[in-house]
Protein backbone atom coordinates (compact mmCIF):
# COMPACT_ATOMS: atom_id res chain seq x y z
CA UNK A 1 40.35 0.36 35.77
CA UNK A 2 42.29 -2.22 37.35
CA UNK A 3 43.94 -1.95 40.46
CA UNK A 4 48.17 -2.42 40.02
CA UNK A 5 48.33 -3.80 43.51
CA UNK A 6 46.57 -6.01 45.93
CA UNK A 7 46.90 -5.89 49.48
CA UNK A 8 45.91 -8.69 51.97
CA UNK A 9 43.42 -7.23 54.08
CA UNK A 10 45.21 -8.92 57.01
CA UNK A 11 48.41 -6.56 56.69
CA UNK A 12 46.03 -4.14 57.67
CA UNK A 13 44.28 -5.25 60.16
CA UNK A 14 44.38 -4.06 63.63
CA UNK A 15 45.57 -7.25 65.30
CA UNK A 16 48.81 -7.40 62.54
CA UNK A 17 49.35 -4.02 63.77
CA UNK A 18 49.64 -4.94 67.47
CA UNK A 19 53.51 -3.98 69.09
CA UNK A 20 54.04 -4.69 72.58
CA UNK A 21 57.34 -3.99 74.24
CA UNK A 22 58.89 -6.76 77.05
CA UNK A 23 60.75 -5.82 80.34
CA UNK A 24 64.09 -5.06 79.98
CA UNK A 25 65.18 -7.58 82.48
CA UNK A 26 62.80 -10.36 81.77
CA UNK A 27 61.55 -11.07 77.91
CA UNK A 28 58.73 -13.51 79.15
CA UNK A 29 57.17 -10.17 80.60
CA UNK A 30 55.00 -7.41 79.02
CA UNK A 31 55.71 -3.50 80.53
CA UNK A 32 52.76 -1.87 81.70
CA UNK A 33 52.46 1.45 82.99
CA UNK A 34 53.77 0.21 86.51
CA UNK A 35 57.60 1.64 86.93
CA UNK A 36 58.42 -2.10 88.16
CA UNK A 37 58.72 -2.59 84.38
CA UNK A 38 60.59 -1.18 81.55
CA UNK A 39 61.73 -1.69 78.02
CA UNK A 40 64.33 0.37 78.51
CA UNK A 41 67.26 -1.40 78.59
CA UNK A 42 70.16 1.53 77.81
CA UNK A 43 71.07 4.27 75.47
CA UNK A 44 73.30 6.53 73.93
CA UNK A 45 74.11 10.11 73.62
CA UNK A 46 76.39 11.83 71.16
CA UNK A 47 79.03 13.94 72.41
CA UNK A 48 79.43 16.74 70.10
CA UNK A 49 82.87 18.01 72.30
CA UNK A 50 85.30 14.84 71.04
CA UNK A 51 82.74 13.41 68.57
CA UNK A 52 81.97 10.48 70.51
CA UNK A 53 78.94 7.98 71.42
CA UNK A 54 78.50 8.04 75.48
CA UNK A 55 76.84 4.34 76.09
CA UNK A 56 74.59 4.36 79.42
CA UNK A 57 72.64 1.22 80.96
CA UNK A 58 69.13 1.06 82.43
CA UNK A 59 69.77 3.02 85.72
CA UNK A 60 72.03 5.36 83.81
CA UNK A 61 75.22 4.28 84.51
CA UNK A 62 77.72 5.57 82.27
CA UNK A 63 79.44 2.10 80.91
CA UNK A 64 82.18 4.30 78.17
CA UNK A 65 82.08 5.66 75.04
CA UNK A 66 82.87 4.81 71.03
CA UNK A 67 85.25 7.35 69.26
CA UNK A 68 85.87 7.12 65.64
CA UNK A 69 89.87 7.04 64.76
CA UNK A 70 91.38 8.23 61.62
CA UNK A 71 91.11 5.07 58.78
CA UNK A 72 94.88 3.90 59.21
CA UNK A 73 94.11 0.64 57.66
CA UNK A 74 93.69 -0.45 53.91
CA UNK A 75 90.99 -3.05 52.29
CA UNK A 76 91.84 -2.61 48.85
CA UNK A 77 93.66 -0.20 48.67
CA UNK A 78 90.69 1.90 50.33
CA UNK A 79 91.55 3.69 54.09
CA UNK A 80 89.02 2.06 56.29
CA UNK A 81 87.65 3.94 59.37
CA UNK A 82 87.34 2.05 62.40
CA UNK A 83 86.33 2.98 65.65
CA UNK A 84 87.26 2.53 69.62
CA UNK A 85 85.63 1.47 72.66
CA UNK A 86 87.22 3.63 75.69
């Protein structure tokens, strides 16, 4: 029986495979396990009270939030959501 598919063995090898995460605050540097380094460089948190997206930095600052308003605009003659940075 033939085989329907062939795979390069070097997709699968373990050096293809390899993912290494850089410091947040310098790209030309690997993180480590030392907490001088992290790939952390933010994230986000859903507010479920005024369904909004809270938006924090790396020492988890609060920087705002995105709230989705009502589409008010058309794109042919489709309402088109659109959201706000507050």
């Amino acid at each position: 029986m033939k085989a329907l598919h062939s795979y390069h063995h070097e997709l699968f090898s373990p050096h293809a495979q390899r993912l290494n995460f850089v410091n947040a605050k310098n790209d030309g540097e690997l993180t480590n396990s030392s907490v001088l380094t992290s790939p952390i460089c933010g994230w986000i948190m859903p507010n479920h009270l005024d369904d909004s997206l809270i938006v924090f930095d790396a020492e988890g600052i609060n920087q705002g939030s995105i709230i989705a308003i009502e589409g008010i605009e058309q794109y042919n003659g489709v309402k088109v959501g659109s959201a706000r940075w507050i």
